[in-house]
N, C-alpha and C. Protein backbone atom coordinates (compact mmCIF):
# COMPACT_ATOMS: atom_id res chain seq x y z
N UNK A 1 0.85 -1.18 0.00
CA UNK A 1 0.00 0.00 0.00
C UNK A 1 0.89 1.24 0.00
N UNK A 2 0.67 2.33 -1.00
CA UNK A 2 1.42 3.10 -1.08
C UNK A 2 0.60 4.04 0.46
N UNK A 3 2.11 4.68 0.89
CA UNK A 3 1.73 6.01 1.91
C UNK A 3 0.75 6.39 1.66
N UNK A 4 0.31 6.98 0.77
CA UNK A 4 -0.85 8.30 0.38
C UNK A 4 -2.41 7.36 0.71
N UNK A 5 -2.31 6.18 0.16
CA UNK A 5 -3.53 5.46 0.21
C UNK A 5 -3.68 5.22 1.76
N UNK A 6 -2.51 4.93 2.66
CA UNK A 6 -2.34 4.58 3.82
C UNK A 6 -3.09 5.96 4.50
N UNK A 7 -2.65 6.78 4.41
CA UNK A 7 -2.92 8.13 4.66
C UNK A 7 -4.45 8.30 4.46
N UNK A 8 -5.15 8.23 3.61
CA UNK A 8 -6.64 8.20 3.19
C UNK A 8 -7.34 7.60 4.16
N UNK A 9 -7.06 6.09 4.33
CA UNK A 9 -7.72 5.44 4.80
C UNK A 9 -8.14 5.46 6.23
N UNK A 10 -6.82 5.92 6.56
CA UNK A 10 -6.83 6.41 8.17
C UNK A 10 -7.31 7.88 8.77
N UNK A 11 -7.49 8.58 7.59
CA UNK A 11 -8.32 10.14 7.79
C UNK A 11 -9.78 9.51 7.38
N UNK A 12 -9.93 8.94 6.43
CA UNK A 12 -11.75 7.86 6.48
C UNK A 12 -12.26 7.51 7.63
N UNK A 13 -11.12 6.92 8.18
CA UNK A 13 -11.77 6.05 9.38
C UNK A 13 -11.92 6.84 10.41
N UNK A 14 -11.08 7.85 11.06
CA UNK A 14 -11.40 8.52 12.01
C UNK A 14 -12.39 9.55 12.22
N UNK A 15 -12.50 9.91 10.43
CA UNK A 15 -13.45 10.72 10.43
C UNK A 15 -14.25 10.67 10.81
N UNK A 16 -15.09 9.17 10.29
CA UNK A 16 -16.26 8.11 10.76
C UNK A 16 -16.11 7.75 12.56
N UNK A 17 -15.18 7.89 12.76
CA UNK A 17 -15.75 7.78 14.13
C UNK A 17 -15.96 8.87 14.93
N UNK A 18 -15.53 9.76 14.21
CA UNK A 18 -16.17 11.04 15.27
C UNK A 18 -17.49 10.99 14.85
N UNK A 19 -18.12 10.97 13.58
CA UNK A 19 -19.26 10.76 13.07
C UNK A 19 -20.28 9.56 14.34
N UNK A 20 -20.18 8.82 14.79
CA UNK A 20 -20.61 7.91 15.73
C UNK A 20 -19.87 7.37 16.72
N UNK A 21 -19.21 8.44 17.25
CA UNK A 21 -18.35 8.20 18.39
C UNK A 21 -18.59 8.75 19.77
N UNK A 22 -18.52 9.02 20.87
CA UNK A 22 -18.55 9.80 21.90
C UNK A 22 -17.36 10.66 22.21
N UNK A 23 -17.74 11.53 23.36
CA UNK A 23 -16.55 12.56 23.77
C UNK A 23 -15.24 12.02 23.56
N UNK A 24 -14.91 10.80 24.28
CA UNK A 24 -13.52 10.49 24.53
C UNK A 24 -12.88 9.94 23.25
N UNK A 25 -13.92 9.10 22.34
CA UNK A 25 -13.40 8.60 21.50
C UNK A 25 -13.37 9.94 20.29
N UNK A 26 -14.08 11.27 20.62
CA UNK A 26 -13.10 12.17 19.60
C UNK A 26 -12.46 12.66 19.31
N UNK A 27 -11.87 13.16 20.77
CA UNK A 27 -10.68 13.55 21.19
C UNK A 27 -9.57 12.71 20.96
N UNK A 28 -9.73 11.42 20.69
CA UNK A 28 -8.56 10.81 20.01
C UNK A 28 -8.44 10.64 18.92
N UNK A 29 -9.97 10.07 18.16
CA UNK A 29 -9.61 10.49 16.57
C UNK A 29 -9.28 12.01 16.00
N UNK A 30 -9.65 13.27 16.82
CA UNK A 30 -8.90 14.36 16.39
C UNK A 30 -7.51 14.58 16.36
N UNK A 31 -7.27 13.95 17.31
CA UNK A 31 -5.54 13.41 17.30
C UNK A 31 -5.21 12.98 16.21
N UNK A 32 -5.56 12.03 16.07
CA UNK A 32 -5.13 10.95 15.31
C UNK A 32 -5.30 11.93 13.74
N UNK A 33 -6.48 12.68 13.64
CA UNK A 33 -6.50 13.62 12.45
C UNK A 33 -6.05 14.69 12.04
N UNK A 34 -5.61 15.14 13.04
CA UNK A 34 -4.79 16.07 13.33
C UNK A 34 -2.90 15.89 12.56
N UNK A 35 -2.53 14.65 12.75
CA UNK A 35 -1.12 13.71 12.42
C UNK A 35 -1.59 13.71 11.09
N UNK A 36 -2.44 12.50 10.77
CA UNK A 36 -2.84 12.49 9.34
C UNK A 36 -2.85 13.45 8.69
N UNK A 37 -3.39 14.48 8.70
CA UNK A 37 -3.47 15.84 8.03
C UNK A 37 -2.22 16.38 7.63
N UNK A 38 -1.86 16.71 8.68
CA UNK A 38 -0.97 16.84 8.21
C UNK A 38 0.80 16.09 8.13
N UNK A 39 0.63 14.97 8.10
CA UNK A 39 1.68 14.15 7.24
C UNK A 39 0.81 14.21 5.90
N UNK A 40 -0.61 14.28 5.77
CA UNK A 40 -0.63 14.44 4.24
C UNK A 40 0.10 15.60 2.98
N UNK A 41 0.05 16.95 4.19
CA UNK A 41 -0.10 17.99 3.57
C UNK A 41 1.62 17.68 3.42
N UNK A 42 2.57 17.42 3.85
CA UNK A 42 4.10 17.16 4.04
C UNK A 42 4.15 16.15 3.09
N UNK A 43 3.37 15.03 2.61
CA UNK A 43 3.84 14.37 1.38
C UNK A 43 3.34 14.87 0.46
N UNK A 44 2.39 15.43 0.02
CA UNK A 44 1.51 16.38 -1.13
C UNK A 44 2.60 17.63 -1.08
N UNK A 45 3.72 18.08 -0.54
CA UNK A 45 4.67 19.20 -0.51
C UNK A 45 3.88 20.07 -0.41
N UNK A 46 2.73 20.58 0.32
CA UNK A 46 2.14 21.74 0.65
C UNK A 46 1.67 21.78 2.02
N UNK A 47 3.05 21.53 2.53
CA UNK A 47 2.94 21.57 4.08
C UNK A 47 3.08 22.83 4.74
N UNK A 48 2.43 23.54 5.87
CA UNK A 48 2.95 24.57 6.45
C UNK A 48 4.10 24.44 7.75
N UNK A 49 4.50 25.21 8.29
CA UNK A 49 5.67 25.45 9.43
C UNK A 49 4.88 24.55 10.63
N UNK A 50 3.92 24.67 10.99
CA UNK A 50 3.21 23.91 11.94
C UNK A 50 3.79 21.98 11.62
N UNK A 51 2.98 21.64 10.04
CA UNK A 51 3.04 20.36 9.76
C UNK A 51 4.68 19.88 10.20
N UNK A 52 5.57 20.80 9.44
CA UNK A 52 6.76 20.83 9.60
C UNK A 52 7.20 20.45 11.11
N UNK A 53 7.23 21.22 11.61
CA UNK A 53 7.22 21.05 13.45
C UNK A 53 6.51 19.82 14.02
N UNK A 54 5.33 19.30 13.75
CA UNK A 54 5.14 18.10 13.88
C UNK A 54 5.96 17.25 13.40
N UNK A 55 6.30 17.06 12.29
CA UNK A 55 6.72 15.89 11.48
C UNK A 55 8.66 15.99 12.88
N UNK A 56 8.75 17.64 12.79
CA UNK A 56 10.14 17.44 13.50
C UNK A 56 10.38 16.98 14.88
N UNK A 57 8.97 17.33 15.45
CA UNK A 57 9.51 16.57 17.03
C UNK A 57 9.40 14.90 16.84
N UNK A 58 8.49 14.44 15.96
CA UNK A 58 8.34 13.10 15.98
C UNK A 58 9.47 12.68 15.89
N UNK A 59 9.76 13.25 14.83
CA UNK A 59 11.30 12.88 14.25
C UNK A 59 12.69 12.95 15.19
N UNK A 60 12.38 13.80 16.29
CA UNK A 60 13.50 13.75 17.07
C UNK A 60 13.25 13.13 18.23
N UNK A 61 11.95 12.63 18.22
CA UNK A 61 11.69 11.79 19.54
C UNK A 61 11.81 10.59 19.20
N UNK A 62 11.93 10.07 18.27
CA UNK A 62 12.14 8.96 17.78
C UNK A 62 13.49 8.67 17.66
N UNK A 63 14.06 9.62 17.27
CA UNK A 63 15.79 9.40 17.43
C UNK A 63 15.93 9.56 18.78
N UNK A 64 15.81 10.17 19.52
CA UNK A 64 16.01 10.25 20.98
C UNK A 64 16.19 8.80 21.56
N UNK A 65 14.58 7.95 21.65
CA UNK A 65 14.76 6.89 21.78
C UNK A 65 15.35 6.12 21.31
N UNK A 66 16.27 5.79 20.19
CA UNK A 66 17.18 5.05 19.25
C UNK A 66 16.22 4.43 18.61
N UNK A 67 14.81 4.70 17.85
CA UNK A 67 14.67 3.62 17.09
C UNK A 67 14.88 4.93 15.66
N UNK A 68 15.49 5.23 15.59
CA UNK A 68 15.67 6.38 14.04
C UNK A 68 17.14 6.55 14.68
N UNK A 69 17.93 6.46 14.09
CA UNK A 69 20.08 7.07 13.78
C UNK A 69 19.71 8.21 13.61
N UNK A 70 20.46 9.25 14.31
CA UNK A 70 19.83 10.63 14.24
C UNK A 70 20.91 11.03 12.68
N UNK A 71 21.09 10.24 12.24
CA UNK A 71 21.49 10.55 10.67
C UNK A 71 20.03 10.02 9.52
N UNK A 72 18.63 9.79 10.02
CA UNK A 72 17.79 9.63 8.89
C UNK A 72 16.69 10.02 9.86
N UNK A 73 15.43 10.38 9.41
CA UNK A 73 14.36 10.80 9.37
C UNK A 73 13.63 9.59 9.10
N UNK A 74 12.17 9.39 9.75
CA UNK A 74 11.02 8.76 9.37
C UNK A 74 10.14 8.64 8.51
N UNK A 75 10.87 10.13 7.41
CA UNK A 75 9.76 10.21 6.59
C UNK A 75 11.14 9.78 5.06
N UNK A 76 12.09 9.67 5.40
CA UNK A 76 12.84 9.57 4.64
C UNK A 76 13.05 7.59 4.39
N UNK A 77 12.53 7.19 4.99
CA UNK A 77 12.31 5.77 5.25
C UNK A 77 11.05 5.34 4.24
């Protein structure tokens, strides 16, 4: 499955559950849509400074913990 389709499917689904979800469960799919969004807008290259900043703490929290060599990125994978 390419990214982008990956990406779709998982902004579908959360969407739908805020659609028939309760309080708690929207507050996490907004999360969760919130990421999606924008990792979309960062592979579509029409990301803003915000998306950017997301994509960068992930990215350095993930190297932090050693599962990323702070010589590559997550999105570069």
């Amino acid at each position: 499955m390419h990214i982008a389709d990956f990406i779709e499917d998982k902004l579908n689904f959360y969407a739908e559950a805020i659609i028939r979800g309760n309080q708690k469960l929207d507050e996490h799919a907004l999360g969760e849509l919130s990421f999606y969004m924008a990792l979309r807008r960062i592979v579509e290259k029409r990301g803003n400074a915000q998306d950017f900043g997301m994509m960068d703490a992930i990215n350095d929290t993930l190297q932090k913990v050693g599962i990323l060599p702070e010589t590559e990125t997550f999105l570069s994978r």
